[in-house]
N, C-alpha and C. Protein backbone atom coordinates (compact mmCIF):
# COMPACT_ATOMS: atom_id res chain seq x y z
N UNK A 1 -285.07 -161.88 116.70
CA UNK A 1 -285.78 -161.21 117.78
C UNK A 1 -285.08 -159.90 118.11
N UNK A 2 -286.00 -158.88 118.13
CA UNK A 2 -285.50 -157.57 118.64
C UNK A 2 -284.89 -157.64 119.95
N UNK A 3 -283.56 -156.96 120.24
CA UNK A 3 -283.16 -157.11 121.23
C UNK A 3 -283.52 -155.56 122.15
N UNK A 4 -284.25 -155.95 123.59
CA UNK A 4 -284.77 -154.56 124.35
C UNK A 4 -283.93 -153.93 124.70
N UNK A 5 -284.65 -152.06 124.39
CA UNK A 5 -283.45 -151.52 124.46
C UNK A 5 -283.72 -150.59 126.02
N UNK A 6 -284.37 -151.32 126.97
CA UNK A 6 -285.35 -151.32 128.43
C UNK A 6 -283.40 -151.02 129.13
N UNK A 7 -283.48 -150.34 130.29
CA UNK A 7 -282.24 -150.07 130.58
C UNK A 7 -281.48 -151.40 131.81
N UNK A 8 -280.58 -151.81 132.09
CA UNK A 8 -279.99 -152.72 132.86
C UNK A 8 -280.88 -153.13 134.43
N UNK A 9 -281.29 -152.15 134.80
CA UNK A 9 -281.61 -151.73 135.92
C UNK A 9 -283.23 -152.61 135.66
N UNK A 10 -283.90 -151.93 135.01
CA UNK A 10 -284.96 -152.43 134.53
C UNK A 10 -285.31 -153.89 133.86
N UNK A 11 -284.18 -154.46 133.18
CA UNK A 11 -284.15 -155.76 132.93
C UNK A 11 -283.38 -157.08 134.26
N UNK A 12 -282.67 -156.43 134.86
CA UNK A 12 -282.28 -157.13 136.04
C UNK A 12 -283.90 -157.03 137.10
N UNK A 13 -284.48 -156.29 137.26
CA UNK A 13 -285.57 -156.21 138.22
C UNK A 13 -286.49 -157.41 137.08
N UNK A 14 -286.65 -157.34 136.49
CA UNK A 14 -287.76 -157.93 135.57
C UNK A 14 -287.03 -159.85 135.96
N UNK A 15 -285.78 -159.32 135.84
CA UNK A 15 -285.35 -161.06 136.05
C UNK A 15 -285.36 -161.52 137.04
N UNK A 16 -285.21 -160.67 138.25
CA UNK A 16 -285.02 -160.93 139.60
C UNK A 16 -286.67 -161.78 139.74
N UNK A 17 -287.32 -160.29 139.35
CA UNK A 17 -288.95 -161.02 140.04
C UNK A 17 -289.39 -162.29 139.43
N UNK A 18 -289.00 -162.67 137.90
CA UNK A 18 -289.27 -163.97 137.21
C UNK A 18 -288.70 -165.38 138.28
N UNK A 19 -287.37 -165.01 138.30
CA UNK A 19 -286.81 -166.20 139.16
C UNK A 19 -287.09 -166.61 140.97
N UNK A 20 -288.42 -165.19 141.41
CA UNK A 20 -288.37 -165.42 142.55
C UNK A 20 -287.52 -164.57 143.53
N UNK A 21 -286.89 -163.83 143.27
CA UNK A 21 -285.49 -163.75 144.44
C UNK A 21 -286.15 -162.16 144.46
N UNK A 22 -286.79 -161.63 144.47
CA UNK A 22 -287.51 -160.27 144.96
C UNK A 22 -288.55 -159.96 144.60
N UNK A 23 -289.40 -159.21 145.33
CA UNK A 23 -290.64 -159.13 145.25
C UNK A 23 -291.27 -157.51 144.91
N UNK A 24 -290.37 -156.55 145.31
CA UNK A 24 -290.33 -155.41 144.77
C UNK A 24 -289.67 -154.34 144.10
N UNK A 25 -288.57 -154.61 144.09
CA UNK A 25 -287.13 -153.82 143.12
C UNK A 25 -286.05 -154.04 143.96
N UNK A 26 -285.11 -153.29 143.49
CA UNK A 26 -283.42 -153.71 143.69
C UNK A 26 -282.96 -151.98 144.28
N UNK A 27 -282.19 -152.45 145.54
CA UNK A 27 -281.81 -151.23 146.39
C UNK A 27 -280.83 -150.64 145.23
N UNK A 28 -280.73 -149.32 146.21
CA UNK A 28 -279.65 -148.65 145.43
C UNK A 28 -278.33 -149.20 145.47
N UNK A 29 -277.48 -149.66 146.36
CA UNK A 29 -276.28 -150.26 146.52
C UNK A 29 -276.04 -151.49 145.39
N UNK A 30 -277.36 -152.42 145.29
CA UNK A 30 -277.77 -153.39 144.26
C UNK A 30 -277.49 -153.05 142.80
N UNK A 31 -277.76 -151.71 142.46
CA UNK A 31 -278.16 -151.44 140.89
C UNK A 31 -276.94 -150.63 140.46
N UNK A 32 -276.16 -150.02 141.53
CA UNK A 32 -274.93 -149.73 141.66
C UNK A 32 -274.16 -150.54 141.38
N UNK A 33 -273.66 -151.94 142.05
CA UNK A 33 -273.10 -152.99 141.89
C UNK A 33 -273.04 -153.17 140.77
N UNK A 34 -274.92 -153.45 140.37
CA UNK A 34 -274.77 -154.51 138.69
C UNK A 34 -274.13 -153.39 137.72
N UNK A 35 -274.26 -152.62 137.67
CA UNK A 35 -273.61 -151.49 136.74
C UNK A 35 -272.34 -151.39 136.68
N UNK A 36 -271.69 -151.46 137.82
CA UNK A 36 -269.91 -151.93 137.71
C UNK A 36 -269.62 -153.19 137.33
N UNK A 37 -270.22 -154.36 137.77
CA UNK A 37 -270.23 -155.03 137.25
C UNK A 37 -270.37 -155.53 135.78
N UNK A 38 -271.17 -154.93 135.21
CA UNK A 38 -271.23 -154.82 133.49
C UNK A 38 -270.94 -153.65 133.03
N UNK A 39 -269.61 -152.98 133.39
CA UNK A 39 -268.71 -152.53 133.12
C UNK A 39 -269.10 -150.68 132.13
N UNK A 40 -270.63 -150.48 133.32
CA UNK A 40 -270.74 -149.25 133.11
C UNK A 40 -271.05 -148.60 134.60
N UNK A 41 -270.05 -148.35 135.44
CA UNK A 41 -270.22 -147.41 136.71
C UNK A 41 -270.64 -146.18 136.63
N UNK A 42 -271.19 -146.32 138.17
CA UNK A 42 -271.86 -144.99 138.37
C UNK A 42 -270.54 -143.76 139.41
N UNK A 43 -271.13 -142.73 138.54
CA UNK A 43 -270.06 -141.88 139.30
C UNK A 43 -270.12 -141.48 141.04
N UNK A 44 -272.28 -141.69 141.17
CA UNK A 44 -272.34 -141.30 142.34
C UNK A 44 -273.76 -141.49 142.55
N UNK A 45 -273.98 -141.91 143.70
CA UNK A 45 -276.12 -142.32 143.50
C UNK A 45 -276.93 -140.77 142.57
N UNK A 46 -276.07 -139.78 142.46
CA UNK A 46 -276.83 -138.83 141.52
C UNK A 46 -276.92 -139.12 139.77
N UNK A 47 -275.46 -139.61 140.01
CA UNK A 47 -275.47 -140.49 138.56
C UNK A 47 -276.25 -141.13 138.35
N UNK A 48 -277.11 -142.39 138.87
CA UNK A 48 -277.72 -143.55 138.91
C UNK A 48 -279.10 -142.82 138.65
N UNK A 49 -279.59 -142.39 139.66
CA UNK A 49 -280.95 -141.26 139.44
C UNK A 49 -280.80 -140.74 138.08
N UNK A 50 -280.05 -140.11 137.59
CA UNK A 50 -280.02 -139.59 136.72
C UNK A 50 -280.29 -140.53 135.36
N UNK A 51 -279.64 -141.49 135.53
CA UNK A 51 -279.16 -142.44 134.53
C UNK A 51 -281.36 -143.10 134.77
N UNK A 52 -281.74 -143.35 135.64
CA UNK A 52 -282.86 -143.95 135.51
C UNK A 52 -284.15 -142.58 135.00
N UNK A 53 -283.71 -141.46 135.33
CA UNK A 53 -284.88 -140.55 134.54
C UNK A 53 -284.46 -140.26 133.19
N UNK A 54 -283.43 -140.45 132.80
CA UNK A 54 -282.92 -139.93 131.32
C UNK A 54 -283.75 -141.37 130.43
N UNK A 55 -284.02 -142.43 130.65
CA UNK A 55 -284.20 -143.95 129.81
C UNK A 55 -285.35 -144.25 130.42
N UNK A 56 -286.44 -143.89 129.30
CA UNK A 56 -288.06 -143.92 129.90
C UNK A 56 -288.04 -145.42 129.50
N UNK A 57 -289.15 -145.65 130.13
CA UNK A 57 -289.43 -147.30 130.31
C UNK A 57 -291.26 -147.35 130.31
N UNK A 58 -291.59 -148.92 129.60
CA UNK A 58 -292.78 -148.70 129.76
C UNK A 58 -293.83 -148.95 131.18
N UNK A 59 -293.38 -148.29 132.31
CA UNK A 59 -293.97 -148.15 133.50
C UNK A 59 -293.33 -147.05 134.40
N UNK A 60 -293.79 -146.70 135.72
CA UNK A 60 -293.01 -145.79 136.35
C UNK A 60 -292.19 -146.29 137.37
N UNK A 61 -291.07 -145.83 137.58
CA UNK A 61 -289.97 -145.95 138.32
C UNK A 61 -290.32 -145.29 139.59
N UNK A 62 -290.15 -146.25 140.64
CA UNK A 62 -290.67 -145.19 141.81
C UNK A 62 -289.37 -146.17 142.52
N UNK A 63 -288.86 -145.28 143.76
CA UNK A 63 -288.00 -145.41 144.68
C UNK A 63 -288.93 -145.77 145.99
N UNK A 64 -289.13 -146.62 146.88
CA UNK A 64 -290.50 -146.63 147.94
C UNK A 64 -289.71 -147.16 149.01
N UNK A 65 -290.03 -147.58 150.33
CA UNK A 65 -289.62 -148.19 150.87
C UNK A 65 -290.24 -149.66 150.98
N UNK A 66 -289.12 -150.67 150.70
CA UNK A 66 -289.42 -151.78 150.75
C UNK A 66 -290.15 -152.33 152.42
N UNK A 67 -291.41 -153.03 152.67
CA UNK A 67 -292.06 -153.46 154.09
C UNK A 67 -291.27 -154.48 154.16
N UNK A 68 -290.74 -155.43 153.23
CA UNK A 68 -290.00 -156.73 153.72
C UNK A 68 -288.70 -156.62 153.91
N UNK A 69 -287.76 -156.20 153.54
CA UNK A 69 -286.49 -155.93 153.54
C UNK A 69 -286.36 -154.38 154.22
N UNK A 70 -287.04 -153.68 154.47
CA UNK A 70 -287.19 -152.72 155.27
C UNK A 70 -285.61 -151.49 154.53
N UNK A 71 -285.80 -151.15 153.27
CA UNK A 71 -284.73 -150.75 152.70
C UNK A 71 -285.57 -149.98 151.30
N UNK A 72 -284.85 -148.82 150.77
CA UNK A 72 -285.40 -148.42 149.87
C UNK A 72 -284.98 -149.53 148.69
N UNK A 73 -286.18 -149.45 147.96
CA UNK A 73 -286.02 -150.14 146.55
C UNK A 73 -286.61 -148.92 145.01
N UNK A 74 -285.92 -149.38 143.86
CA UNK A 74 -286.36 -148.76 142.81
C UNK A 74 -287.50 -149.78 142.37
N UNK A 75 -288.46 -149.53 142.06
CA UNK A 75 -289.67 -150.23 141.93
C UNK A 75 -290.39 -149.79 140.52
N UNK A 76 -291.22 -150.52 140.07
CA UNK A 76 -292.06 -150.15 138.97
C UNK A 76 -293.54 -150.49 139.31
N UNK A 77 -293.98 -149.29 138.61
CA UNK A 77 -295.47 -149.35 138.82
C UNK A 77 -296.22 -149.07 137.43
N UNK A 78 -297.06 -149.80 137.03
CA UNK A 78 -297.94 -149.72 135.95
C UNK A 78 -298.88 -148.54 135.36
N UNK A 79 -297.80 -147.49 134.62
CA UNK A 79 -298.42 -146.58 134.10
C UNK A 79 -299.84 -146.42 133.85
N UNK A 80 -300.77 -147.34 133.58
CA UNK A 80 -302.43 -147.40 133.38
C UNK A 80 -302.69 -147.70 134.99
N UNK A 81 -302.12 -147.93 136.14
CA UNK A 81 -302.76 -147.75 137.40
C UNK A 81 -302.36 -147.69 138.52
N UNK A 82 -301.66 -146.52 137.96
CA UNK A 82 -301.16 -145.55 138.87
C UNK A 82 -301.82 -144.67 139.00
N UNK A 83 -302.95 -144.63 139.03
CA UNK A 83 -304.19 -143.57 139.50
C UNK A 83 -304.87 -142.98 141.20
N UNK A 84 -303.69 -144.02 141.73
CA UNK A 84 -303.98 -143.34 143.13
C UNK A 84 -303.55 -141.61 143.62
N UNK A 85 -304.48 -141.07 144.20
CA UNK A 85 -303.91 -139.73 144.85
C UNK A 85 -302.74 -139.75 145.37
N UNK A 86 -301.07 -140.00 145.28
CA UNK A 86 -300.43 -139.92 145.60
C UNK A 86 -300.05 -138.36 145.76
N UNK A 87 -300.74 -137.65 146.42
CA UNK A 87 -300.44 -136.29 146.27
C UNK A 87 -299.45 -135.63 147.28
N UNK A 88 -298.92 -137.01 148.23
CA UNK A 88 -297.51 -136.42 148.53
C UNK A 88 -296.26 -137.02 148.28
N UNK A 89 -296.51 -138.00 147.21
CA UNK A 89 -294.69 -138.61 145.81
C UNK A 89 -294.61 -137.32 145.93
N UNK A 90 -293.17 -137.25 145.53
CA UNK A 90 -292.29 -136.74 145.08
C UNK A 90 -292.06 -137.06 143.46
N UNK A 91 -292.50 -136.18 142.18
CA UNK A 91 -292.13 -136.83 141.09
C UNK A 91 -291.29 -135.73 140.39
N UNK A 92 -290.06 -136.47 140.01
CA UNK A 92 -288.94 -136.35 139.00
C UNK A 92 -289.21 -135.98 137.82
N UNK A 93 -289.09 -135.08 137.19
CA UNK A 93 -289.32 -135.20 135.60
C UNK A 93 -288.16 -135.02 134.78
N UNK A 94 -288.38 -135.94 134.07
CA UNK A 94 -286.88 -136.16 132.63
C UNK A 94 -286.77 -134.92 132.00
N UNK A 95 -285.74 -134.69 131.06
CA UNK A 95 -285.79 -134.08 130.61
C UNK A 95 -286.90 -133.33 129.32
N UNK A 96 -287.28 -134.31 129.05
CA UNK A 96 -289.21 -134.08 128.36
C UNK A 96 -290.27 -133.61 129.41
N UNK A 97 -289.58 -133.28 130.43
CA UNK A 97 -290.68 -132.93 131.11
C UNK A 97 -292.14 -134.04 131.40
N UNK A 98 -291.63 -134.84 131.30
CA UNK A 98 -292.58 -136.60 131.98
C UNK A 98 -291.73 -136.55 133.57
N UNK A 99 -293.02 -137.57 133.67
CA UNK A 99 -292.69 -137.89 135.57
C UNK A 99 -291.61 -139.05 134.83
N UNK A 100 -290.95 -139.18 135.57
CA UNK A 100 -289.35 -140.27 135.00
C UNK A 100 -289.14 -140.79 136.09
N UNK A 101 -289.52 -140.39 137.60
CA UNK A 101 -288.88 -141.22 138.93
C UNK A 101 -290.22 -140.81 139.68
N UNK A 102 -290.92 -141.57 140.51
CA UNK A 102 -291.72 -140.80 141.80
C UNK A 102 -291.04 -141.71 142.95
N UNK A 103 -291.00 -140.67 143.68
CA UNK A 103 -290.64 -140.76 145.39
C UNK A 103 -291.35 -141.29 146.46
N UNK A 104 -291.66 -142.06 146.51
CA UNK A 104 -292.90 -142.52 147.41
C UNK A 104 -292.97 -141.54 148.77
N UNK A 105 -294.31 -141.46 149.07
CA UNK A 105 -294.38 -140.69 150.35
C UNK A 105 -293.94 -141.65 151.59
N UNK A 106 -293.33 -142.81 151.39
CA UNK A 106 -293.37 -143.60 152.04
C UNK A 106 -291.74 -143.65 152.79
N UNK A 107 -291.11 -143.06 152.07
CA UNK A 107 -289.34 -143.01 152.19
C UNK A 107 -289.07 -141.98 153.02
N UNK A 108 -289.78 -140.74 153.28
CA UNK A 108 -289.25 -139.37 153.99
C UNK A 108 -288.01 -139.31 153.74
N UNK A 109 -287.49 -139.46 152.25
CA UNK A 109 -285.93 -139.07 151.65
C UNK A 109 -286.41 -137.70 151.24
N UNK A 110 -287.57 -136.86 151.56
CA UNK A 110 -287.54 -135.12 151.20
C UNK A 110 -288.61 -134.94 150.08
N UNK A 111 -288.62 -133.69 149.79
CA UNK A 111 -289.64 -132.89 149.13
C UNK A 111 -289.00 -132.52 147.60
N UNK A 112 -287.75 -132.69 147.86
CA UNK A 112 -286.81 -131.86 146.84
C UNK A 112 -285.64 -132.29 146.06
N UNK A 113 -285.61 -132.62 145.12
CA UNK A 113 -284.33 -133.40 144.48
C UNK A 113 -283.13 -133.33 145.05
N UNK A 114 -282.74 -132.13 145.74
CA UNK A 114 -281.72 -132.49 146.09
C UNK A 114 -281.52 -132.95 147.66
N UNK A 115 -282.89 -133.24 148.39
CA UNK A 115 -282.79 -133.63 149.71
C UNK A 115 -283.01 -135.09 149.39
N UNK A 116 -283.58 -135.71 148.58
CA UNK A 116 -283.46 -136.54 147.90
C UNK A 116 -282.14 -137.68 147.74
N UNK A 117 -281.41 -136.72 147.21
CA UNK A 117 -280.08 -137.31 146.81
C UNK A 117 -279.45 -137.21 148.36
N UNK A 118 -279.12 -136.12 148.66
CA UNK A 118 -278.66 -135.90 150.04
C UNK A 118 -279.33 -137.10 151.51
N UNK A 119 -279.88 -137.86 151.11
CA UNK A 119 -280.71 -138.39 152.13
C UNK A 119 -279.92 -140.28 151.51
N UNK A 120 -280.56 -140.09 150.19
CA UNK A 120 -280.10 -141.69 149.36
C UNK A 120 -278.28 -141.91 149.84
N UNK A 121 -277.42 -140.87 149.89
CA UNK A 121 -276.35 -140.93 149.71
C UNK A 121 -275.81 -140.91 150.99
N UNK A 122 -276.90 -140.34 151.95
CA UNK A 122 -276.20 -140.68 153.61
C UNK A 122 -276.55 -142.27 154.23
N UNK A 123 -277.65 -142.58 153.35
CA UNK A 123 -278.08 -144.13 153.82
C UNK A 123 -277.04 -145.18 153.03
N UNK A 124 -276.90 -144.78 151.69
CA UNK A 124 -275.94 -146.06 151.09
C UNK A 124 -274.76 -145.79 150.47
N UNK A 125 -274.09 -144.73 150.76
CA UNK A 125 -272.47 -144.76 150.71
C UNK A 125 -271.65 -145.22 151.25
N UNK A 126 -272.12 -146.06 152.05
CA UNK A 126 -271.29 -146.73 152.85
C UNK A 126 -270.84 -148.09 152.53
N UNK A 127 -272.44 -149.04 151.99
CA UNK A 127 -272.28 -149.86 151.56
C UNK A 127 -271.55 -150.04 150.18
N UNK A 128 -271.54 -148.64 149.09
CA UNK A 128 -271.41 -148.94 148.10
C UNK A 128 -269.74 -148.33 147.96
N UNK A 129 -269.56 -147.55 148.68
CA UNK A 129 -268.30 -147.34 148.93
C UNK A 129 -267.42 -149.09 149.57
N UNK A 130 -268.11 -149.65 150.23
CA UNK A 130 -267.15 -150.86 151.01
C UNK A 130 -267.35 -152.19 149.99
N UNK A 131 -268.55 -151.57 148.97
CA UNK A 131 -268.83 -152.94 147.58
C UNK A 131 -269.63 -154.06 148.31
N UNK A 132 -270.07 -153.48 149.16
CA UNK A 132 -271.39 -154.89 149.95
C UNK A 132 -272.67 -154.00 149.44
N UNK A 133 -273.00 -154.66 147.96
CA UNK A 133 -274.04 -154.26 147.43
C UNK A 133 -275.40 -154.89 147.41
N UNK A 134 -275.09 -156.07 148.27
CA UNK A 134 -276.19 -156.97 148.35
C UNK A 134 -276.92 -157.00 149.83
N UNK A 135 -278.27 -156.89 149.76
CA UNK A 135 -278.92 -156.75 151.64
C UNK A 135 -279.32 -158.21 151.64
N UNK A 136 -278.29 -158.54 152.97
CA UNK A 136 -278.74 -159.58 153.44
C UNK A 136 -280.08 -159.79 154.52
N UNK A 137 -281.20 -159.84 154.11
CA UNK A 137 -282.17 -159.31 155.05
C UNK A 137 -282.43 -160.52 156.36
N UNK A 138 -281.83 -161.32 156.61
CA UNK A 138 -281.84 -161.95 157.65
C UNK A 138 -280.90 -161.95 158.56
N UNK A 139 -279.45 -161.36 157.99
CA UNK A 139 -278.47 -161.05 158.78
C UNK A 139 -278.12 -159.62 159.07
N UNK A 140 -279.69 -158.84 158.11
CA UNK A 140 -279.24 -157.37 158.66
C UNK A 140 -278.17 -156.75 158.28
N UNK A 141 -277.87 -157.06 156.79
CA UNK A 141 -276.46 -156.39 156.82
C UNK A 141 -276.15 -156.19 155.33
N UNK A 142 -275.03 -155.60 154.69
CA UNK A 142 -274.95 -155.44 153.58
C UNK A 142 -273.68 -156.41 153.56
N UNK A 143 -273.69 -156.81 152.28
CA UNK A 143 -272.64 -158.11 152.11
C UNK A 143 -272.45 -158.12 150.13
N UNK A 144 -270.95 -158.54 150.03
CA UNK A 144 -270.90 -158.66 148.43
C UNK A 144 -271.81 -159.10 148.04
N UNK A 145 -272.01 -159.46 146.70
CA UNK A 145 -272.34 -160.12 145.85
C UNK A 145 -272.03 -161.59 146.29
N UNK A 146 -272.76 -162.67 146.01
CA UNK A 146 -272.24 -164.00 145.86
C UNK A 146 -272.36 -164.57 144.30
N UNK A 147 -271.61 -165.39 144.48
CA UNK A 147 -271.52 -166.00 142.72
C UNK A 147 -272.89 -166.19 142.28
N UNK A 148 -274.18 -166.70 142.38
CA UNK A 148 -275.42 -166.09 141.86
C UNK A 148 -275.44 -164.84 141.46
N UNK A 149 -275.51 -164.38 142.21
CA UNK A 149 -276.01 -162.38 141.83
C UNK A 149 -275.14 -162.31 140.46
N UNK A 150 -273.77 -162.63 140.72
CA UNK A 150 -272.91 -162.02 139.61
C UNK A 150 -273.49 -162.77 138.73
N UNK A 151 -273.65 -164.35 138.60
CA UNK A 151 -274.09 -164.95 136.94
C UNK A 151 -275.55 -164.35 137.03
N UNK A 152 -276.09 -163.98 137.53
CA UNK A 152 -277.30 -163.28 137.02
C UNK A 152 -277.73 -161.84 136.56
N UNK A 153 -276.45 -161.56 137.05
CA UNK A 153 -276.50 -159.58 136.80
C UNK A 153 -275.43 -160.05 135.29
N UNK A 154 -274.47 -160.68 135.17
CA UNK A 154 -274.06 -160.94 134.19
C UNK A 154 -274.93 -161.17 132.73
N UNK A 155 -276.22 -162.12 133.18
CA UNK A 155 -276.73 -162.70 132.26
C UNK A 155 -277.70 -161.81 131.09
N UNK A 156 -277.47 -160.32 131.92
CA UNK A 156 -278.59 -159.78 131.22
C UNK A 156 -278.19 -158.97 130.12
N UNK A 157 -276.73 -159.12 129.74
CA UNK A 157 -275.62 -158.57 128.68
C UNK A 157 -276.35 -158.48 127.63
């Protein structure tokens, strides 16, 4: 069997939603984590952005704000229907000049890549700086990893 060459980020969301444990993507502090964790860190949430428009995938990557966890998530949306007027996303383009990230109008993280980043990095440097990469959404709070997360961010080696 061919092994996918879909990026970490993208195969951890795909596993998360199989097993239940999320319903729309994985925060930034989250995808940060799993990446140190499998022993490729990010230098800085511009890194991470970066790292998700450079490795096209077969759907679009959108950043939105999560309604249940009330937190931005990286999300995927189905290239064949994504046909809504989103005519105020924010979209990213890779270096091919493809949309590679859209911004949901839903985040007010800005108009502009770099208000963008400037906005992502005042909300979760804190957590990812202190390594509480995980939202605890009932206690409101950011908190490590627990031994789940790790055998499951592990598992996707």
């Amino acid at each position: 069997m061919k092994r996918s060459q879909n990026p970490d980020w993208y195969k951890l969301t795909k596993l998360l939603k199989k097993e239940g444990l999320i319903n729309t993507g994985l925060t930034i502090p989250y995808i940060f984590g799993a990446y140190e964790l499998l022993g490729n860190p990010f230098e800085d949430i511009i890194d991470l952005l970066e790292e998700i428009l450079k490795n096209r995938i077969d759907k679009y990557p959108v950043i939105q704000k999560c309604t249940a966890i009330h937190q931005h998530v990286v999300a995927v949306e189905e290239r064949n229907q994504y046909h809504k007027s989103y005519l105020k996303d924010v979209k990213l383009l890779n270096a091919k000049n493809e949309i590679g990230l859209i911004i949901s109008s839903n985040t007010n993280l800005g108009q502009t890549s770099e208000l963008i980043y400037k906005n992502l990095n005042r909300l979760y440097k804190k957590p990812i700086d202190d390594k509480t990469y995980s939202w605890h959404h009932k206690k409101q709070e950011w908190r490590p990893f627990n031994k789940e997360e790790v055998r499951l961010i592990m598992s996707i080696k």
